[in-house]
Protein backbone atom coordinates (compact mmCIF):
# COMPACT_ATOMS: atom_id res chain seq x y z
CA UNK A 1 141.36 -42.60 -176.57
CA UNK A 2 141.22 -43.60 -173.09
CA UNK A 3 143.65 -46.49 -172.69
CA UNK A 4 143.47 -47.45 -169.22
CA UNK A 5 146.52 -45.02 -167.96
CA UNK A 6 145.93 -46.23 -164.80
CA UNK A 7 146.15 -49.59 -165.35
CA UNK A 8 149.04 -49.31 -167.81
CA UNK A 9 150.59 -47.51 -164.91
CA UNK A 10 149.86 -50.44 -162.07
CA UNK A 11 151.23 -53.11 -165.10
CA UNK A 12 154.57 -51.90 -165.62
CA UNK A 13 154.83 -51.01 -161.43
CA UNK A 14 154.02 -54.50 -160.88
CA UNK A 15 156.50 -56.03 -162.85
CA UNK A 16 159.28 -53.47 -162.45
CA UNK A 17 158.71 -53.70 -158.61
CA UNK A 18 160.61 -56.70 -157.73
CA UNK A 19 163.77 -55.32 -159.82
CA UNK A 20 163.81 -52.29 -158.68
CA UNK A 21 164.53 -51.16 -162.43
CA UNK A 22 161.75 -48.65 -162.71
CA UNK A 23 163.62 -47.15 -160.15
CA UNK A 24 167.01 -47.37 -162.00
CA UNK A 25 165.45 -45.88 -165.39
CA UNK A 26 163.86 -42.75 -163.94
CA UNK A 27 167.22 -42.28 -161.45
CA UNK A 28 168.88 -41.86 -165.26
CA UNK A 29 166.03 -39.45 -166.41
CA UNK A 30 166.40 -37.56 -163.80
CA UNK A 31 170.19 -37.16 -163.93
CA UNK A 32 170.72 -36.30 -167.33
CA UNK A 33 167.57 -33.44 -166.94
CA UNK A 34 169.06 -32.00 -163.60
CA UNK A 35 172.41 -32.31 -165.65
CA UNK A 36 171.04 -30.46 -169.01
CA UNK A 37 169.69 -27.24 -167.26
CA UNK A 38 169.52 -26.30 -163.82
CA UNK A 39 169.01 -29.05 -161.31
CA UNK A 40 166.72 -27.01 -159.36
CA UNK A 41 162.73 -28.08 -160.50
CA UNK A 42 161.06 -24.83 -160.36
CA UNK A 43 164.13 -23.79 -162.86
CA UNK A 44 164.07 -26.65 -165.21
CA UNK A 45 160.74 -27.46 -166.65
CA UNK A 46 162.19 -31.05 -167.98
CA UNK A 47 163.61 -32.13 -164.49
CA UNK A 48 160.09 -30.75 -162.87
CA UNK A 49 158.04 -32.71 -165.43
CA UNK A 50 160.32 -35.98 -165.18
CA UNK A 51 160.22 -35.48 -160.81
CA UNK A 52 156.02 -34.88 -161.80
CA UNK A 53 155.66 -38.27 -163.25
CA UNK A 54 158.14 -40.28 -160.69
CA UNK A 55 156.02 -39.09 -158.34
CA UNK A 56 153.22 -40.80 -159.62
CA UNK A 57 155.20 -44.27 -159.80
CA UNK A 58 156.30 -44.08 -156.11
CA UNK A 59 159.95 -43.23 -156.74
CA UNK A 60 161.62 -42.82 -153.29
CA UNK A 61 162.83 -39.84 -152.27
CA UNK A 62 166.35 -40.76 -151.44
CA UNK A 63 166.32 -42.08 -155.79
CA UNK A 64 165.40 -38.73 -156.46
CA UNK A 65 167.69 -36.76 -154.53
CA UNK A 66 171.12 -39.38 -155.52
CA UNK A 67 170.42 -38.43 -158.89
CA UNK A 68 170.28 -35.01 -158.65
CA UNK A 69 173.12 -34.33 -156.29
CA UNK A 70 175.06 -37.33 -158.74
CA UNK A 71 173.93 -34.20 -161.69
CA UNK A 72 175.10 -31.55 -158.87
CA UNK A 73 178.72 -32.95 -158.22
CA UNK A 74 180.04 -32.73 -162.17
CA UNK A 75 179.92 -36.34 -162.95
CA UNK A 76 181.03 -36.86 -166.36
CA UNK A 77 178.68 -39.64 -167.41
CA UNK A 78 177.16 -38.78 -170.41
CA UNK A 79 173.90 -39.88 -171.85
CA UNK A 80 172.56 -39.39 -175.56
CA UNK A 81 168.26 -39.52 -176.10
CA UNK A 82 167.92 -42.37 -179.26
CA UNK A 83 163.92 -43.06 -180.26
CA UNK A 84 164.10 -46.04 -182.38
CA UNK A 85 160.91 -47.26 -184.41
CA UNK A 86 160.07 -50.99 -185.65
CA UNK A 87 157.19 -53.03 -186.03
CA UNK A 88 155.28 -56.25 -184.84
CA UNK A 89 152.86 -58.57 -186.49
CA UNK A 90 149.84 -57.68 -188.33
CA UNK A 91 149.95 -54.16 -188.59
CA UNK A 92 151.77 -53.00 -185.28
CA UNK A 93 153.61 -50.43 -184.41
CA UNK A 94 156.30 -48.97 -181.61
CA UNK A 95 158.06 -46.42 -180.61
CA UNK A 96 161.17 -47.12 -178.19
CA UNK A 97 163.21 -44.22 -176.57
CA UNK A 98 166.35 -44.68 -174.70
CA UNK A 99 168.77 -42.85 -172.93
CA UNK A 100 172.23 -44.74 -173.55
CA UNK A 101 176.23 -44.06 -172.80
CA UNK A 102 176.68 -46.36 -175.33
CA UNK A 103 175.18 -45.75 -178.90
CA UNK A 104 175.77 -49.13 -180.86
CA UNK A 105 175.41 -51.60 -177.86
CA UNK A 106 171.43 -49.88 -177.39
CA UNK A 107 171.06 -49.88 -180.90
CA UNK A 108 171.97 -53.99 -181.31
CA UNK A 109 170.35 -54.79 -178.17
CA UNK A 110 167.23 -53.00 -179.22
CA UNK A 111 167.11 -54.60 -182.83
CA UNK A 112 168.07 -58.07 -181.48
CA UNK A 113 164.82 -57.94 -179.19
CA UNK A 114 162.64 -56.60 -182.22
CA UNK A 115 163.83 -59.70 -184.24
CA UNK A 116 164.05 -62.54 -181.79
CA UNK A 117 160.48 -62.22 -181.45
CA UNK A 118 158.77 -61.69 -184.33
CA UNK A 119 159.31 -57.99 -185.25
CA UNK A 120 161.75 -55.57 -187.08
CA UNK A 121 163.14 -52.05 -186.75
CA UNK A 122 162.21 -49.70 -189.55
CA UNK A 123 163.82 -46.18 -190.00
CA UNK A 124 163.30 -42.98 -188.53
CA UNK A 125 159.65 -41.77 -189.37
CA UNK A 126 158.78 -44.73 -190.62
CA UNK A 127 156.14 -45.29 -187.26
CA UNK A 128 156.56 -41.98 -185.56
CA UNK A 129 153.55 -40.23 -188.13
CA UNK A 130 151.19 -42.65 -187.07
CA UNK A 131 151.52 -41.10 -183.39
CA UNK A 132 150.79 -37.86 -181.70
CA UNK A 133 152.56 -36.31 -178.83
CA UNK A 134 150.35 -35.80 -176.11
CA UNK A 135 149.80 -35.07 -172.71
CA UNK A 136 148.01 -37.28 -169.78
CA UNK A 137 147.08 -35.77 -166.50
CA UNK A 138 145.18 -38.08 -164.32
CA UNK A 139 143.39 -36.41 -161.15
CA UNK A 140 140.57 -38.32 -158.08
CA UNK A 141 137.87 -36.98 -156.69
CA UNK A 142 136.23 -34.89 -159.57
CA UNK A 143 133.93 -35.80 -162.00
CA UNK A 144 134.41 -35.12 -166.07
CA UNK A 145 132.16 -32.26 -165.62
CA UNK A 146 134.30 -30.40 -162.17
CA UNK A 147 137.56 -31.32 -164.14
CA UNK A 148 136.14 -29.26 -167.48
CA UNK A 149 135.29 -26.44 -164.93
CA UNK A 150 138.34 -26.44 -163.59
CA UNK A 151 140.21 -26.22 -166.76
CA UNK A 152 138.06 -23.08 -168.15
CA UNK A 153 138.76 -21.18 -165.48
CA UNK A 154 141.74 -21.01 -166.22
CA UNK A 155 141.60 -20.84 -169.74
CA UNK A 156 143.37 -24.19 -170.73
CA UNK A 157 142.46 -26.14 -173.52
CA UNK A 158 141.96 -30.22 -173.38
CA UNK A 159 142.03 -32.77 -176.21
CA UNK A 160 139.63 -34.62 -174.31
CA UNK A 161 138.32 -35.38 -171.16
CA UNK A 162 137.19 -39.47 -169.92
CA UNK A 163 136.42 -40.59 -166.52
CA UNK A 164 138.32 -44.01 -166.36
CA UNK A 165 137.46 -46.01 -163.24
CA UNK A 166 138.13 -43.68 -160.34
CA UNK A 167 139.44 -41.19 -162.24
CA UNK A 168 139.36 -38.34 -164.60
CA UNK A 169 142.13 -38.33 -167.30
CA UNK A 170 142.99 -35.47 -169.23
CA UNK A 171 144.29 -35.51 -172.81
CA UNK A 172 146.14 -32.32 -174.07
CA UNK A 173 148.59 -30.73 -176.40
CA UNK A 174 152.21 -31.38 -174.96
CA UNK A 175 153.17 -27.40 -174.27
CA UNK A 176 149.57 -27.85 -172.04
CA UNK A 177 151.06 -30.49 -169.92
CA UNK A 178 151.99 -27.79 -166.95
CA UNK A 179 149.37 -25.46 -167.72
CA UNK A 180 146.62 -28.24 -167.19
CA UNK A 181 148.61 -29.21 -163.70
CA UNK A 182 148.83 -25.38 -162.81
CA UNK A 183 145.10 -25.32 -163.34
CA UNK A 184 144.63 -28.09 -161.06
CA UNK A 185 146.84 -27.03 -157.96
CA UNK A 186 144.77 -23.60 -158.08
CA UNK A 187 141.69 -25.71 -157.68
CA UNK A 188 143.91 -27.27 -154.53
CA UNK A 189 144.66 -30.50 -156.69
CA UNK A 190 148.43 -31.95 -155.85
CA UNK A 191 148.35 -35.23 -156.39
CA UNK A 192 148.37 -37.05 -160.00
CA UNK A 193 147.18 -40.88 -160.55
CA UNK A 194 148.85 -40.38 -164.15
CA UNK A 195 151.16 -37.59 -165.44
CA UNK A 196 152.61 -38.74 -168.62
CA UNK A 197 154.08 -37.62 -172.10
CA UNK A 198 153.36 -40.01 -174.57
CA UNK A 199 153.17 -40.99 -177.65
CA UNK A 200 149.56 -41.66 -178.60
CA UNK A 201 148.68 -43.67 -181.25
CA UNK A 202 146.59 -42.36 -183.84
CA UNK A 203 144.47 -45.79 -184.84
CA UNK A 204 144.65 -49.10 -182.38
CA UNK A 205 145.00 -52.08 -183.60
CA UNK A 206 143.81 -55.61 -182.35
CA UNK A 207 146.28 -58.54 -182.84
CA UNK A 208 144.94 -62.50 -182.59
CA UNK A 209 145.68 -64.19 -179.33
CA UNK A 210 148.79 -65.85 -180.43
CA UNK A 211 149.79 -62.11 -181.94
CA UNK A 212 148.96 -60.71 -179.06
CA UNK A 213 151.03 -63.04 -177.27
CA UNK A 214 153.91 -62.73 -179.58
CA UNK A 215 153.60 -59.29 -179.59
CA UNK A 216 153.38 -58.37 -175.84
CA UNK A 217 156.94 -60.80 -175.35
CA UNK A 218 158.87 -58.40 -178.00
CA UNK A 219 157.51 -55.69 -175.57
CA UNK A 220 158.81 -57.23 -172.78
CA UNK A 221 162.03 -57.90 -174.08
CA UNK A 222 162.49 -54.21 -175.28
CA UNK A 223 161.66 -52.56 -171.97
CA UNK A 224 163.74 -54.96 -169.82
CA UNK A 225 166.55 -53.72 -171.82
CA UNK A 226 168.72 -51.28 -169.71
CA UNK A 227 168.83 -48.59 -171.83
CA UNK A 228 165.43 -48.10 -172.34
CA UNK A 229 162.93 -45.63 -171.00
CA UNK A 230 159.91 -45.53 -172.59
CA UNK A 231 157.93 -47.81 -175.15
CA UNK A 232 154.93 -46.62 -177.15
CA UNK A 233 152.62 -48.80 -179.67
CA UNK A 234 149.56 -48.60 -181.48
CA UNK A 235 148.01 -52.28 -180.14
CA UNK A 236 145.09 -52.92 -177.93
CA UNK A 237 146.36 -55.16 -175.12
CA UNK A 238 142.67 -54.82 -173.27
CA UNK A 239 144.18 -53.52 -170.37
């Protein structure tokens, strides 16, 4: 494991900043949770998870709050959750999930940037196996061995534990993800360098420089599409 969350993290801030559009996608994630259940966090497990992880990217407050009062007022906009699968060259492999109000115009958009650059969208299942769902809780200030403390106190159970650069990240089952954050704010923990769930691959992959290259501009072509939230894969960019 231990891909760099951190880093990943600081990438896709960095180039989403100027845009704004990081912004934009979780504003949508957090309007259709608030607008699925209750639009309260500490009612709504999704909408606290999704608020969890925008907190970790910076999202301003006033973001946060137009989506939920949008979610609050009855709008009407509707959104449906698509995961599309495809692959790359030599052996590689992602995962794209959208949220879209419009079904066939993510769906064309999403195989157009597959195939303009190199790759090609497979059918459901045909990637997803090679991935686990998984949970990634990043924390500061504790080493692996005061993190693992932590956690058996209170009787939660990790995947795995790595110190990555100034931090400690924590791998876990999905239905762990609050249960390992629980475990943290009773050890007076609040704040989160990473608080993801992914999609993990199960085997990396490492693609030839002009692969790689290849490779990472059909990434960046899927996740500046509008529609898109998250992108998963099984290649190791060195990040």
């Amino acid at each position: 494991m231990g891909r760099k969350w951190n880093n990943i993290k600081e990438k896709k801030a960095s180039k989403d900043a100027n845009t704004s559009r990081i912004y934009a996608k979780f504003g949508r994630e957090i309007y259709v949770a608030a607008k699925q259940g209750e639009p309260d966090p500490e009612l709504n497990q999704t909408l606290k998870f999704v608020l969890e992880r925008a907190k970790t990217y910076s999202v301003p407050k006033h973001i946060v709050d137009r989506a939920i009062e949008k979610a609050k007022g009855g709008s009407e906009e509707n959104y449906d959750e698509l995961r599309y699968e495809g692959f790359g060259p030599n052996g590689s492999m992602v995962i794209v999930d959208a949220l879209t109000n419009n079904v066939n115009r993510t769906a064309s958009e999403v195989r157009a940037a597959f195939g303009k650059n190199g790759g090609n969208m497979g059918v459901s299942g045909s990637v997803a196996y090679m991935f686990d769902a998984t949970a990634v809780i990043g924390i500061e200030g504790k080493s692996e061995e005061e993190v693992m403390e932590i956690l058996m106190e209170a009787d939660v159970d990790a995947r795995d534990i790595i110190e990555e650069e100034d931090s400690v990240i924590v791998y876990a089952e999905p239905d762990q993800f609050h249960a390992v954050q629980e475990a943290f704010k009773g050890a007076g923990i609040t704040d989160f360098t990473v608080a993801e769930l992914t999609m993990l691959a199960q085997n990396d992959v490492e693609l030839s420089s002009d692969d790689q290259a290849q490779f990472e501009k059909m990434i960046d072509a899927i996740e500046d599409l509008e529609d898109v939230q998250q992108v998963y894969h099984n290649v190791d960019l060195g990040e």
